[in-house]
C-alpha atoms as a PDB file:
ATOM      1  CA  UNK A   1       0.000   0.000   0.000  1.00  0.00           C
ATOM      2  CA  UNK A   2       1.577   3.425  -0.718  1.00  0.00           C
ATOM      3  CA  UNK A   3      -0.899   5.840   0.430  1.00  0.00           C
ATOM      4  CA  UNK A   4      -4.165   5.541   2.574  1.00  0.00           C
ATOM      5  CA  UNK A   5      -7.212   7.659   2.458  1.00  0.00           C
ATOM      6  CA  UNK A   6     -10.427   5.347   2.296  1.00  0.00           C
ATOM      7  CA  UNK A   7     -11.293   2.017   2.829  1.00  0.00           C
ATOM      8  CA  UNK A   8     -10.497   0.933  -1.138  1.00  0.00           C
ATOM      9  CA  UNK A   9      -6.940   1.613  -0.337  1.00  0.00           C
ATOM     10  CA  UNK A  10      -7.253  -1.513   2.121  1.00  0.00           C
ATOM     11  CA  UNK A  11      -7.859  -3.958   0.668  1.00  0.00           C
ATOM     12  CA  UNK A  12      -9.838  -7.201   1.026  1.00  0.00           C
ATOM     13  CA  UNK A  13     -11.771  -6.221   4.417  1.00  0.00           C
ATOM     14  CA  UNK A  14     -11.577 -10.257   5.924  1.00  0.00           C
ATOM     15  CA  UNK A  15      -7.807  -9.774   5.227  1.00  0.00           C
ATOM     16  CA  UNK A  16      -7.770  -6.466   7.321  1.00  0.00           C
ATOM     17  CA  UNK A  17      -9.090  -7.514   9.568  1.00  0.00           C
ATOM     18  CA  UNK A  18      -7.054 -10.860  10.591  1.00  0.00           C
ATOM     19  CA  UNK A  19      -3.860  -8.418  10.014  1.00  0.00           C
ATOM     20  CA  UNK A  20      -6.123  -5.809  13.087  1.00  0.00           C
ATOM     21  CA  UNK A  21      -6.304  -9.162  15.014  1.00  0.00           C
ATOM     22  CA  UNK A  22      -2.329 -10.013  14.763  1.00  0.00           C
ATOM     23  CA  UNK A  23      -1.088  -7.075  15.236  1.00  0.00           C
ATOM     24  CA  UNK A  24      -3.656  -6.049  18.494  1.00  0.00           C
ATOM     25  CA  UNK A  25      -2.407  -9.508  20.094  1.00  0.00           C
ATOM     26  CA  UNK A  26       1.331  -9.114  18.684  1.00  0.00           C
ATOM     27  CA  UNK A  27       2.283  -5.119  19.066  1.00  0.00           C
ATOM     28  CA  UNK A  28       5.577  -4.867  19.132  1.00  0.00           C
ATOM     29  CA  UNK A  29       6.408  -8.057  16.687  1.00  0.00           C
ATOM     30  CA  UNK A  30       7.442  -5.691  14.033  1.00  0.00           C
ATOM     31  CA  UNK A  31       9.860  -3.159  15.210  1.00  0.00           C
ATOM     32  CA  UNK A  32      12.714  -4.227  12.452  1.00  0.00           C
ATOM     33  CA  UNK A  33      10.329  -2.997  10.279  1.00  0.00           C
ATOM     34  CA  UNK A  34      10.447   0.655  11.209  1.00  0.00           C
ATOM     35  CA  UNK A  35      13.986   0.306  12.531  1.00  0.00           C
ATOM     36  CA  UNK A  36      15.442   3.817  11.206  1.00  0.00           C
ATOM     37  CA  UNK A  37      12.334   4.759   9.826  1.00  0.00           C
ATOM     38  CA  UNK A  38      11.033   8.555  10.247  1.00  0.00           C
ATOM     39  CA  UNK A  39       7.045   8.746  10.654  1.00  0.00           C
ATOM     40  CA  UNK A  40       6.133  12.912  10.382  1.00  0.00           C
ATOM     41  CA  UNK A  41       2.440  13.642  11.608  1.00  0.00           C
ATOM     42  CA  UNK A  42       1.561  17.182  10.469  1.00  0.00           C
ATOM     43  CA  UNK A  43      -1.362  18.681  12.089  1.00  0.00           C
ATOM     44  CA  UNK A  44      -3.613  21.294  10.659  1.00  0.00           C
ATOM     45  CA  UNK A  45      -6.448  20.994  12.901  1.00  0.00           C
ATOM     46  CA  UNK A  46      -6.947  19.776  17.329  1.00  0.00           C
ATOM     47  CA  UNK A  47      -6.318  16.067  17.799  1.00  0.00           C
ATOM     48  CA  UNK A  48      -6.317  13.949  20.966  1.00  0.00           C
ATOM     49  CA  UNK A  49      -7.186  10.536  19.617  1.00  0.00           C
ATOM     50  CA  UNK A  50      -5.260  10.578  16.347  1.00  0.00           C
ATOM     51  CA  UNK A  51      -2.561  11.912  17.626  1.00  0.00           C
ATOM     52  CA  UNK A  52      -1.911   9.907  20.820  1.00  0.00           C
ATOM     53  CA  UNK A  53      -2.533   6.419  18.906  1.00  0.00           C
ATOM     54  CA  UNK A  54      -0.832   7.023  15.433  1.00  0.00           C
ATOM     55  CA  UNK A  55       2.493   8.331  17.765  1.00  0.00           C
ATOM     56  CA  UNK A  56       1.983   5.121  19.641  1.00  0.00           C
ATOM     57  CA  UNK A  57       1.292   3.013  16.472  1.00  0.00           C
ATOM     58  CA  UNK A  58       4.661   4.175  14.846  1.00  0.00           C
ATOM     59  CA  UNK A  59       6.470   3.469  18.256  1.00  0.00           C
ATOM     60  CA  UNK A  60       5.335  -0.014  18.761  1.00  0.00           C
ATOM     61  CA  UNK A  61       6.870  -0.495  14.913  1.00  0.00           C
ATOM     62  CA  UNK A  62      10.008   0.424  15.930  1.00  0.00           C
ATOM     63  CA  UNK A  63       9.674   4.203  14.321  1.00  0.00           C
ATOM     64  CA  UNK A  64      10.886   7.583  15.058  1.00  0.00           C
ATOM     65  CA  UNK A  65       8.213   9.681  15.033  1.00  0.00           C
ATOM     66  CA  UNK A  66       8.188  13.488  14.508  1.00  0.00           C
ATOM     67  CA  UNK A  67       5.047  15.575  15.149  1.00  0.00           C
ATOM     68  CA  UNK A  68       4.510  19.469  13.487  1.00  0.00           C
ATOM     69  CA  UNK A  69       1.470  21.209  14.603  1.00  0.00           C
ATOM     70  CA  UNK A  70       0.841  23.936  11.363  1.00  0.00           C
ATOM     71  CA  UNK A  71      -1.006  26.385  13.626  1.00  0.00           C
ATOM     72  CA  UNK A  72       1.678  26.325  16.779  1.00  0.00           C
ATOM     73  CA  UNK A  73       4.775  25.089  15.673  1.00  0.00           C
ATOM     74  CA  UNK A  74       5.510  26.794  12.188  1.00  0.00           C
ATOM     75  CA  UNK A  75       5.142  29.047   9.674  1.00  0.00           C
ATOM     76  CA  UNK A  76       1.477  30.175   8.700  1.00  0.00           C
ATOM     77  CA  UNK A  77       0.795  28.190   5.480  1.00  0.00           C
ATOM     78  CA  UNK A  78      -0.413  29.287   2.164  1.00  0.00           C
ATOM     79  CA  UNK A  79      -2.551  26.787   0.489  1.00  0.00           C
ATOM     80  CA  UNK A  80      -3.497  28.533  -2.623  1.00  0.00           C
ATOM     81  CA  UNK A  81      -2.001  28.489  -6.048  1.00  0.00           C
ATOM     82  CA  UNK A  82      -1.484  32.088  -7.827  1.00  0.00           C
ATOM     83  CA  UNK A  83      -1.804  34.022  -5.094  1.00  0.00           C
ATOM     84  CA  UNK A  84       0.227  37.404  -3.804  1.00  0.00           C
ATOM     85  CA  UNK A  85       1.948  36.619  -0.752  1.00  0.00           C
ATOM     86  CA  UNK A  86       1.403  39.836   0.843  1.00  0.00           C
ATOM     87  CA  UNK A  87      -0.480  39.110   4.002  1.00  0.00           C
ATOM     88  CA  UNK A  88       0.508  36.967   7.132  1.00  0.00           C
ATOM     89  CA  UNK A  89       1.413  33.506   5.175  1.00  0.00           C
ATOM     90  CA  UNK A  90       5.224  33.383   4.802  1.00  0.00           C
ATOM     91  CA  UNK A  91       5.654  30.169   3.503  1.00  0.00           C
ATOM     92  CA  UNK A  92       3.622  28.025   0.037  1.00  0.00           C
ATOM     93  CA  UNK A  93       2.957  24.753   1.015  1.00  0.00           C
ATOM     94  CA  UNK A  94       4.410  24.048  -2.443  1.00  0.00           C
ATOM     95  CA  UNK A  95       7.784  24.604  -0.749  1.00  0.00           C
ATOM     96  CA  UNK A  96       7.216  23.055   2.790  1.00  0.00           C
ATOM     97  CA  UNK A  97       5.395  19.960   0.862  1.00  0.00           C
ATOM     98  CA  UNK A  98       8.569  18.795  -0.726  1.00  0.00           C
ATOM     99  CA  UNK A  99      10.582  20.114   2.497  1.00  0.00           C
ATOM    100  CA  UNK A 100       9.003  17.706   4.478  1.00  0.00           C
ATOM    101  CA  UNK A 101       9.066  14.976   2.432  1.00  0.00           C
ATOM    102  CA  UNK A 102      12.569  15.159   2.533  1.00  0.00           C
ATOM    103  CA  UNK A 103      13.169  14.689   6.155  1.00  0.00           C
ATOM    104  CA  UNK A 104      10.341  11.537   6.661  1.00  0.00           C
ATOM    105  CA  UNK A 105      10.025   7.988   5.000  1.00  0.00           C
ATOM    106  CA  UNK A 106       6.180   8.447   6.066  1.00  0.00           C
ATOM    107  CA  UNK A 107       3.964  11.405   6.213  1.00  0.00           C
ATOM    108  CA  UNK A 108       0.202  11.605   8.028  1.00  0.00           C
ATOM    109  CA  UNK A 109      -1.716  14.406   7.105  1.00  0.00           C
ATOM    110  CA  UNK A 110      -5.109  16.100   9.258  1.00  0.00           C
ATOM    111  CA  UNK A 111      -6.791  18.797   7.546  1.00  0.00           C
ATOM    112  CA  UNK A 112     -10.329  19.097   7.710  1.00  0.00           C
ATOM    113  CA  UNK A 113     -12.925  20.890   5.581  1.00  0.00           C
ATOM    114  CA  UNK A 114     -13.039  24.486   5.509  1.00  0.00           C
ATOM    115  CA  UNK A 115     -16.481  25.348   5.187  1.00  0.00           C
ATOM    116  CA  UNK A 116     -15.143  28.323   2.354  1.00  0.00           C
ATOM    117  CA  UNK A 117     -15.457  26.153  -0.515  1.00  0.00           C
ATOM    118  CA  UNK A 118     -17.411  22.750  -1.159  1.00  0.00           C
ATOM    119  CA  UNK A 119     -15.187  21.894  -4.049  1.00  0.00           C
ATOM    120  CA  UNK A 120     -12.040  23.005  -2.222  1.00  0.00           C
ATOM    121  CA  UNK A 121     -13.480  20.579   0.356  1.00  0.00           C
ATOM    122  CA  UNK A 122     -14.854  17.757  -1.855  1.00  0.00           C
ATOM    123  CA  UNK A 123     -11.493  17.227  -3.800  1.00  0.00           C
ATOM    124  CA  UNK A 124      -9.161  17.129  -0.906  1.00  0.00           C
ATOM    125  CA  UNK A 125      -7.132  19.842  -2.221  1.00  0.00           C
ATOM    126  CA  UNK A 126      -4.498  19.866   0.870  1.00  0.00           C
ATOM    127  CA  UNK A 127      -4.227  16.369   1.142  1.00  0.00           C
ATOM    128  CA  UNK A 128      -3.839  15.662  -2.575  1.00  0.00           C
ATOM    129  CA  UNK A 129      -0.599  18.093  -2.661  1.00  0.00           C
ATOM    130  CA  UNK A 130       1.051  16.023  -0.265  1.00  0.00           C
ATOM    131  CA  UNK A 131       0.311  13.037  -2.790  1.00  0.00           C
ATOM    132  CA  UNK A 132       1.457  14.810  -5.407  1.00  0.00           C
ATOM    133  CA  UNK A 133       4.595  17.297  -3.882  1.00  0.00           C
ATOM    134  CA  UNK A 134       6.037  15.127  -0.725  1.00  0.00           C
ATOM    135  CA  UNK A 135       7.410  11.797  -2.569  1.00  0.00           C
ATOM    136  CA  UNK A 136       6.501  10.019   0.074  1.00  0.00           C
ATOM    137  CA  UNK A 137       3.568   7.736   1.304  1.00  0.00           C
ATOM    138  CA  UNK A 138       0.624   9.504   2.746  1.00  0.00           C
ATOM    139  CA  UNK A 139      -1.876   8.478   5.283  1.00  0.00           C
ATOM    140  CA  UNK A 140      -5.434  10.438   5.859  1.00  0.00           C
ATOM    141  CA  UNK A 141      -5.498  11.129   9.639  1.00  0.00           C
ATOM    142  CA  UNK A 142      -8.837  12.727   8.484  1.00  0.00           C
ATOM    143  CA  UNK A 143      -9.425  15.274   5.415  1.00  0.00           C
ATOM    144  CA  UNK A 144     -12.286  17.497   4.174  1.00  0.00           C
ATOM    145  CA  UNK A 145     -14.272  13.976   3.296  1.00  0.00           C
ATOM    146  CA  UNK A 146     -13.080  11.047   4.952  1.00  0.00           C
ATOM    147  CA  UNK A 147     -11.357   9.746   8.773  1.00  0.00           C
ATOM    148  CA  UNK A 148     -10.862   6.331   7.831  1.00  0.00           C
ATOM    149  CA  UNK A 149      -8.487   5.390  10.595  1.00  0.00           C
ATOM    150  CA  UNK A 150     -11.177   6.084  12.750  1.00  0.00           C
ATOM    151  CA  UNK A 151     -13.646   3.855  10.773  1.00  0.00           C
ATOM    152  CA  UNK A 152     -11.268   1.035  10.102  1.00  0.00           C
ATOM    153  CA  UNK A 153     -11.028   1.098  14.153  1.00  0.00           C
ATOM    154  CA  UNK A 154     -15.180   1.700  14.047  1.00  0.00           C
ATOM    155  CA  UNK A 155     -15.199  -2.151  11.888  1.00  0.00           C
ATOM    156  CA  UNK A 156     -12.577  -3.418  14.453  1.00  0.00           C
ATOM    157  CA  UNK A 157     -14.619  -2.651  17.461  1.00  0.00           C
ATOM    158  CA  UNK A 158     -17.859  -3.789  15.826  1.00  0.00           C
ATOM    159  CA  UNK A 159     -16.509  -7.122  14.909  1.00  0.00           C
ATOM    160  CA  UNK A 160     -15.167  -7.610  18.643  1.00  0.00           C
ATOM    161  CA  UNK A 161     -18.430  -6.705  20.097  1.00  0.00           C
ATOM    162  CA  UNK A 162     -21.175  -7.901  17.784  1.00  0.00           C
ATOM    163  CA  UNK A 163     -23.401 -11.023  18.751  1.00  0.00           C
ATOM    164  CA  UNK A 164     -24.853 -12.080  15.204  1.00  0.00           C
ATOM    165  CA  UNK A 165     -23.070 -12.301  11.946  1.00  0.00           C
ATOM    166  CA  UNK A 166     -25.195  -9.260   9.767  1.00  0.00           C
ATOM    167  CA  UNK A 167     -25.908  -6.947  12.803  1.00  0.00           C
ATOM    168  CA  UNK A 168     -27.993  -3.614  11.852  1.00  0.00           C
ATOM    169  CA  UNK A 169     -25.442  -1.255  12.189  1.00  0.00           C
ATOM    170  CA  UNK A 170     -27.255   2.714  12.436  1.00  0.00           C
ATOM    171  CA  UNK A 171     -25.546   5.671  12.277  1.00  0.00           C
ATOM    172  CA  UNK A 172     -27.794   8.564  13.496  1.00  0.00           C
ATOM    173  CA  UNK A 173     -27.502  12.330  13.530  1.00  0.00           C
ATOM    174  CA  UNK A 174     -26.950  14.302  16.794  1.00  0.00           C
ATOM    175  CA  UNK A 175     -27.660  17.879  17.537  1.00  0.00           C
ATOM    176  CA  UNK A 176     -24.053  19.964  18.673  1.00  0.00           C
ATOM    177  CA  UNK A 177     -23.768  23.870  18.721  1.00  0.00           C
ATOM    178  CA  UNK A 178     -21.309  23.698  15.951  1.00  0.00           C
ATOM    179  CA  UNK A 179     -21.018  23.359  12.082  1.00  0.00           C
ATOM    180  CA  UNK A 180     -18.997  20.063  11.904  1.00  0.00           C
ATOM    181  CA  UNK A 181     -17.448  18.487   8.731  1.00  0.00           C
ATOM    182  CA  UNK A 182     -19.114  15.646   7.069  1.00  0.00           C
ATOM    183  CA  UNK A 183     -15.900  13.260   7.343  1.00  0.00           C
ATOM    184  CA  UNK A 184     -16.781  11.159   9.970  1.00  0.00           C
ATOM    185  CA  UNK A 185     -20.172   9.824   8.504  1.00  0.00           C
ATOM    186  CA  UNK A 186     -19.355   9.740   5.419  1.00  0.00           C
ATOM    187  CA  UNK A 187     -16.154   7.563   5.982  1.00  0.00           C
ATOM    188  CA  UNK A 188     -18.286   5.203   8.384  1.00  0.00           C
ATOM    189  CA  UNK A 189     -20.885   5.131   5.817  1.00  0.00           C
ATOM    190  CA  UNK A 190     -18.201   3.803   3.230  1.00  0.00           C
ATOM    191  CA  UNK A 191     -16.892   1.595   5.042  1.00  0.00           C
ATOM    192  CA  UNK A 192     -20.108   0.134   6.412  1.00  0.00           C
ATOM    193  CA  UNK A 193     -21.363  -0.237   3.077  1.00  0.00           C
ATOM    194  CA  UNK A 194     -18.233  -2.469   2.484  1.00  0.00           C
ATOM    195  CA  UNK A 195     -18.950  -4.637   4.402  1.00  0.00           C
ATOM    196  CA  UNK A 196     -22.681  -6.992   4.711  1.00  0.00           C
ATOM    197  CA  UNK A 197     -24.168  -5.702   7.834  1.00  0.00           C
ATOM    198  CA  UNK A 198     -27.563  -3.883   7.474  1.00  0.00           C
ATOM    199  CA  UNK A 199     -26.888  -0.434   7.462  1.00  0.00           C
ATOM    200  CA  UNK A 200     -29.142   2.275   8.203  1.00  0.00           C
ATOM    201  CA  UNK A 201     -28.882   6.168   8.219  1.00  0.00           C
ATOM    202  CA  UNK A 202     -31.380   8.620   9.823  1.00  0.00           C
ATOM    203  CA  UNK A 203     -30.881  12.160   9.868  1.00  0.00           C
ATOM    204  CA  UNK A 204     -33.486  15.323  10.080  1.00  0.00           C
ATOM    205  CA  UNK A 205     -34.696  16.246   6.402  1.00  0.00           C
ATOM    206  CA  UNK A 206     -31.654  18.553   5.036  1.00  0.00           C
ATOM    207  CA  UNK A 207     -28.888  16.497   6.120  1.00  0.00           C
ATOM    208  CA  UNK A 208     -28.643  13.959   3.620  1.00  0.00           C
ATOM    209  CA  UNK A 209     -24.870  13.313   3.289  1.00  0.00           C
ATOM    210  CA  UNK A 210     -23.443  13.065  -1.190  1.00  0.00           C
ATOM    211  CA  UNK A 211     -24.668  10.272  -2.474  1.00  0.00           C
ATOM    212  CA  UNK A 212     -21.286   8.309  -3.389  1.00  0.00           C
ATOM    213  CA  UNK A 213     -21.552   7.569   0.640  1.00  0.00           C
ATOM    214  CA  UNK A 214     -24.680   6.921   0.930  1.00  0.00           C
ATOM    215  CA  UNK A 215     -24.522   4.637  -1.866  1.00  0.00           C
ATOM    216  CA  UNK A 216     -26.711   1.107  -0.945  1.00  0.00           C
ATOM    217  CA  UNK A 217     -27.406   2.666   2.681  1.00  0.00           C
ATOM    218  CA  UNK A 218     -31.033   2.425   4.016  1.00  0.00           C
ATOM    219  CA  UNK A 219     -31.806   6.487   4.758  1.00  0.00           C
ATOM    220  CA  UNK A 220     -34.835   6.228   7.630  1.00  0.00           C
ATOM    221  CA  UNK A 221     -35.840   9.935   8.576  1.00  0.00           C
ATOM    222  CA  UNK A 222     -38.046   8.408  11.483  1.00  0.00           C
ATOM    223  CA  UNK A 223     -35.568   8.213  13.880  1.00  0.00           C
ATOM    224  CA  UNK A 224     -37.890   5.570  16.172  1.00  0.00           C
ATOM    225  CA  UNK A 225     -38.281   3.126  13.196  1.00  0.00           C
ATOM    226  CA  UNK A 226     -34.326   3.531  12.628  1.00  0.00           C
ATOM    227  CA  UNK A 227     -33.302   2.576  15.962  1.00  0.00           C
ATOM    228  CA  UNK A 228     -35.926  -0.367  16.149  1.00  0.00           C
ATOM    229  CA  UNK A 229     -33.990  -3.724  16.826  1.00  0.00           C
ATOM    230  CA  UNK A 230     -30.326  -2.401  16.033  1.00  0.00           C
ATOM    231  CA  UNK A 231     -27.350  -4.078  17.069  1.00  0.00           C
ATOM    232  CA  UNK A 232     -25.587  -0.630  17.388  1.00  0.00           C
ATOM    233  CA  UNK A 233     -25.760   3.276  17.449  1.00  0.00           C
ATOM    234  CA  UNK A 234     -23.533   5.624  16.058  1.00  0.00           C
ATOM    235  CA  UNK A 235     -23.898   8.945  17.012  1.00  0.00           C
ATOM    236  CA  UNK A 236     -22.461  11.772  15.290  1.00  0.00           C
ATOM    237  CA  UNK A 237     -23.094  15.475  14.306  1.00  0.00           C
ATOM    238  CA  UNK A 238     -22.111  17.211  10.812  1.00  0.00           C
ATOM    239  CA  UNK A 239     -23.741  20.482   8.945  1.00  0.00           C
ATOM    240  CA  UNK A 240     -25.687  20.298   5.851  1.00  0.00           C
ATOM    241  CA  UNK A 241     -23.828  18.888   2.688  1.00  0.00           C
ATOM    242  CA  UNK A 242     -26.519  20.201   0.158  1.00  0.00           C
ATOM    243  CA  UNK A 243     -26.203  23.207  -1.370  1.00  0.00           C
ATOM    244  CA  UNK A 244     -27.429  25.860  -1.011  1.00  0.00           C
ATOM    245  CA  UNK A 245     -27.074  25.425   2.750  1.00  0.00           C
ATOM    246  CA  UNK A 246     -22.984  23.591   2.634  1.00  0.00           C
ATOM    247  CA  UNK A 247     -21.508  23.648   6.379  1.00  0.00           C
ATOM    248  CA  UNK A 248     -24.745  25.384   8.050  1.00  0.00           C
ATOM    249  CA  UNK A 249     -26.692  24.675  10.768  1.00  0.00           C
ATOM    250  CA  UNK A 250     -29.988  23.643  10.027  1.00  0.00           C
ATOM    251  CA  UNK A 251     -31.334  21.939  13.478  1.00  0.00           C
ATOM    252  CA  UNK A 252     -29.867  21.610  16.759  1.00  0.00           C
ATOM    253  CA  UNK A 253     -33.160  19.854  17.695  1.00  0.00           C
ATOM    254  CA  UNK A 254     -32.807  17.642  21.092  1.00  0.00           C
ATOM    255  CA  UNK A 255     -35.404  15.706  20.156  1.00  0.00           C
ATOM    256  CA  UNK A 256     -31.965  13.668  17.999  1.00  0.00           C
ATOM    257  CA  UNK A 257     -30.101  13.164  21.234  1.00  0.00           C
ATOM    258  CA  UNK A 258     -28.918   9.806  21.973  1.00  0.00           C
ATOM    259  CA  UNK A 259     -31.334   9.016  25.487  1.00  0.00           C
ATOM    260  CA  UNK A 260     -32.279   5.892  26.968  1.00  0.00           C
ATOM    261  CA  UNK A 261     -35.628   5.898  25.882  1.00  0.00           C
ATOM    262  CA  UNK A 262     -34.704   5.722  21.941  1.00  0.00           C
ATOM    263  CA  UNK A 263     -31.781   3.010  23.114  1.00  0.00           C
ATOM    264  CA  UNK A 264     -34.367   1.024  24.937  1.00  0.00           C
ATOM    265  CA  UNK A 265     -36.088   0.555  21.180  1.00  0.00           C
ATOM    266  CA  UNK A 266     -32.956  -1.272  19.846  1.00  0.00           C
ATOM    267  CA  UNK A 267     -31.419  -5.157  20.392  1.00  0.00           C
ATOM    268  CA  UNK A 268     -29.892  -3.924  23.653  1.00  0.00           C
ATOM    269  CA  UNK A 269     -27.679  -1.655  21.289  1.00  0.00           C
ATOM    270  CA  UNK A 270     -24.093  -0.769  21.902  1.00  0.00           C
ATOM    271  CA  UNK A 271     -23.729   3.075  21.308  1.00  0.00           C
ATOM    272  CA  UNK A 272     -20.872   3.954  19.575  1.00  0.00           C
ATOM    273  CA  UNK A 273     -19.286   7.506  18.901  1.00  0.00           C
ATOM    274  CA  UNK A 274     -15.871   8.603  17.617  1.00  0.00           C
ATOM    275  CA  UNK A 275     -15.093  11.534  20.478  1.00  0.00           C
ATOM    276  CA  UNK A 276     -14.735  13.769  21.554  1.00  0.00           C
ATOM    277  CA  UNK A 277     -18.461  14.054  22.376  1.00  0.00           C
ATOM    278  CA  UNK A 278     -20.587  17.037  23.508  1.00  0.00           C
ATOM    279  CA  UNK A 279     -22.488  14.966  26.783  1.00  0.00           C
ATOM    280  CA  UNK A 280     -26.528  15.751  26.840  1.00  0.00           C
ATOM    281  CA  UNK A 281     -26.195  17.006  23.455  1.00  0.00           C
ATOM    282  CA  UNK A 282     -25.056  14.377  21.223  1.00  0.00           C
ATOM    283  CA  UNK A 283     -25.748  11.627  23.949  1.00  0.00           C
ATOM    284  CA  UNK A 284     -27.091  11.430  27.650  1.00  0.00           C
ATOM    285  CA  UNK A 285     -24.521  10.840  30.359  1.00  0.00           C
ATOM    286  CA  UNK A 286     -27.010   7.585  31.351  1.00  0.00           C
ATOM    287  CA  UNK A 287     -25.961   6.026  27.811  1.00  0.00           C
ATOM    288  CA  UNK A 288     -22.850   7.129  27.877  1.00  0.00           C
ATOM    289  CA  UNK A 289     -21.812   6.166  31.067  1.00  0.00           C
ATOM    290  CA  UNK A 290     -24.026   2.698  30.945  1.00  0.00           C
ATOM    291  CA  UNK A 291     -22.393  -0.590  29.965  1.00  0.00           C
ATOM    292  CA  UNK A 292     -23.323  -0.945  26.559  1.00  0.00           C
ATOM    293  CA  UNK A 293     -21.491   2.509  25.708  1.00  0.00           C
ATOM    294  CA  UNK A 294     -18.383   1.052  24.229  1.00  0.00           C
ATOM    295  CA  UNK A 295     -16.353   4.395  22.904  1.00  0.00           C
ATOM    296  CA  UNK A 296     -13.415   3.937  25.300  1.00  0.00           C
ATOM    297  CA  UNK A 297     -12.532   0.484  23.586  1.00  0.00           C
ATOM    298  CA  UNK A 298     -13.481   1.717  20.088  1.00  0.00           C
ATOM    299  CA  UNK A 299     -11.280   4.610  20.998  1.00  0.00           C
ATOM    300  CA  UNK A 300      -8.199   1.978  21.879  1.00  0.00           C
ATOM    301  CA  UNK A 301      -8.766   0.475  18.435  1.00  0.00           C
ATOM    302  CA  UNK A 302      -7.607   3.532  16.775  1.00  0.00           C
ATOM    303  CA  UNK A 303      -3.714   2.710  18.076  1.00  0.00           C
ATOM    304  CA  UNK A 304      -4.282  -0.726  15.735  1.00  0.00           C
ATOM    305  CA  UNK A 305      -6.078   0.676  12.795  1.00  0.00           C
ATOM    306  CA  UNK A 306      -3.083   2.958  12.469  1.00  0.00           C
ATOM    307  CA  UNK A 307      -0.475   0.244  13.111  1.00  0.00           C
ATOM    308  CA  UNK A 308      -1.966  -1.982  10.482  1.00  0.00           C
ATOM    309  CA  UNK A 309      -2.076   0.677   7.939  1.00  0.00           C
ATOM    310  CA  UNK A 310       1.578   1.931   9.018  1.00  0.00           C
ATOM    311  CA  UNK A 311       2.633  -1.470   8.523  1.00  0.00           C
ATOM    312  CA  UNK A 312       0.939  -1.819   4.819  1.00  0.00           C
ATOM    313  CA  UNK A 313       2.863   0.895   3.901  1.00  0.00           C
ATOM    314  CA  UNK A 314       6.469   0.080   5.601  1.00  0.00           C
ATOM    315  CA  UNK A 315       5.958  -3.460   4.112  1.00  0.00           C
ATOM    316  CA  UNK A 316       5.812  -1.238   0.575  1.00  0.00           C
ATOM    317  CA  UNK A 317       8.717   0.868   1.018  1.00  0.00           C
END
């Protein structure tokens, strides 16, 4: 594998996840492999999560890792082609691309969407010119569109915890005080329609997610029926996709929280969310903090999404 940004860059999914199973049960059984190896993690947005488990992902393979946080720890980046460089941008990231690329073997890139431009956003401009510019491999610690280290480790944590083979997997919208990005459900929608569970969406009218994730997805906008019998619930807010309303607010409706009454509809669900989480907003501290709320181990499954996929791409070096 030389770079990694959604689930068709994994491969065969059984395969994936047999390789999540080896390495969770053998972490440090690869170390020779990223013996003198430099792993650079360049941050343009927060991170807790990504950046604690993808550092200790490149450890346990034996890596040095370096991490560069854009806003803090250098220059102010310009991102756009043609432009003057008069105003507080000292540095193209056509220059500090190739710069960086140069001192790594392995570069992961965060950069989410904007908000400024839906086709800015929608064609991953950032994270394409570190395809293009760095000459190295790339991995998506999430972009504009897609986090799929955090959904590979959403398929790992499902398989540990589910009790029937085709469990009804629903992903559900959640009311939060802030226009989020659209990369979290859109990846988990991918990669749930990858794989033969029975998927369902629900949403408020408004906040249908593009298509080309929705793809074979059941979209249920009675948020009852959609919770009826499922095996597990996955919370999580974005903004509106469709235009004319791209990255606004159209609901911050309650009524969409995650509470035990809607749980007590579903299989004796297991509520899933990628964090951090707004509490009594997205979900009630009685779900949250109840044991069928399993987002601390989902969260621990991030450390071996990343080694896998770190370990794809040393093995193609």
């Amino acid at each position: 594998m030389r770079n990694f940004t959604s689930v068709h860059d994994i491969g065969d999914l059984k395969s994936a996840l047999e390789k999540a199973k080896y390495v969770k049960e053998n972490p440090f059984a690869d170390q020779e492999l990223g013996k003198n190896k430099t792993l650079l993690l360049i941050f343009f947005n927060s991170s807790l999560r990504t950046r604690l488990s993808t550092q200790k992902a490149g450890l346990n393979l034996g890596m040095n890792v370096i991490v560069l946080d854009i806003n803090q720890g250098a220059w102010k980046l310009e991102t756009e082609k043609g432009v003057i460089m008069d105003g507080d941008k000292p540095e193209h990231i056509l220059e500090a691309i190739p710069v960086m690329g140069a001192y790594c073997d392995v570069i992961g890139v965060r950069s989410f969407a904007q908000f400024e431009e839906k086709a800015a956003d929608y064609n991953e401009v950032i994270l394409n010119q570190f395809i293009q510019y760095s000459g190295k491999p790339i991995f998506s610690m999430e972009a504009a569109t897609r986090h799929p280290l955090q959904s590979f480790a959403d398929l790992i944590t499902i398989e540990e915890f589910k009790k029937t083979e085709k469990p009804k997997v629903v992903l559900t919208w959640a009311p939060h005080p802030r226009a989020l990005p659209q990369a979290v459900p859109n990846s988990f929608a991918e990669w749930m329609n990858a794989t033969d569970y029975q998927f369902v969406i629900t949403h408020p009218e408004g906040y249908e997610l593009d298509e080309k994730f929705v793809a074979n997805a059941i979209v249920e906008y009675d948020k009852e029926k959609a919770y009826k019998d499922a095996d597990f619930i996955y919370a999580k807010n974005w903004a509106a996709y469709q235009d004319p309303n791209y990255g606004k607010i159209l609901s911050t409706d309650r009524a969409w929280t995650v509470e035990s009454k809607k749980m007590a509809l579903t299989n004796n669900a297991y509520f899933m969310h990628c964090l951090p989480v707004r509490r009594n907003m997205i979900v009630s501290d009685e779900v949250i903090d109840s044991q069928q709320s399993i987002v601390i181990p989902e969260a621990a499954n991030r450390v071996v999404s990343a080694q896998v996929v770190l370990k794809e791409i040393l093995l193609g070096l």
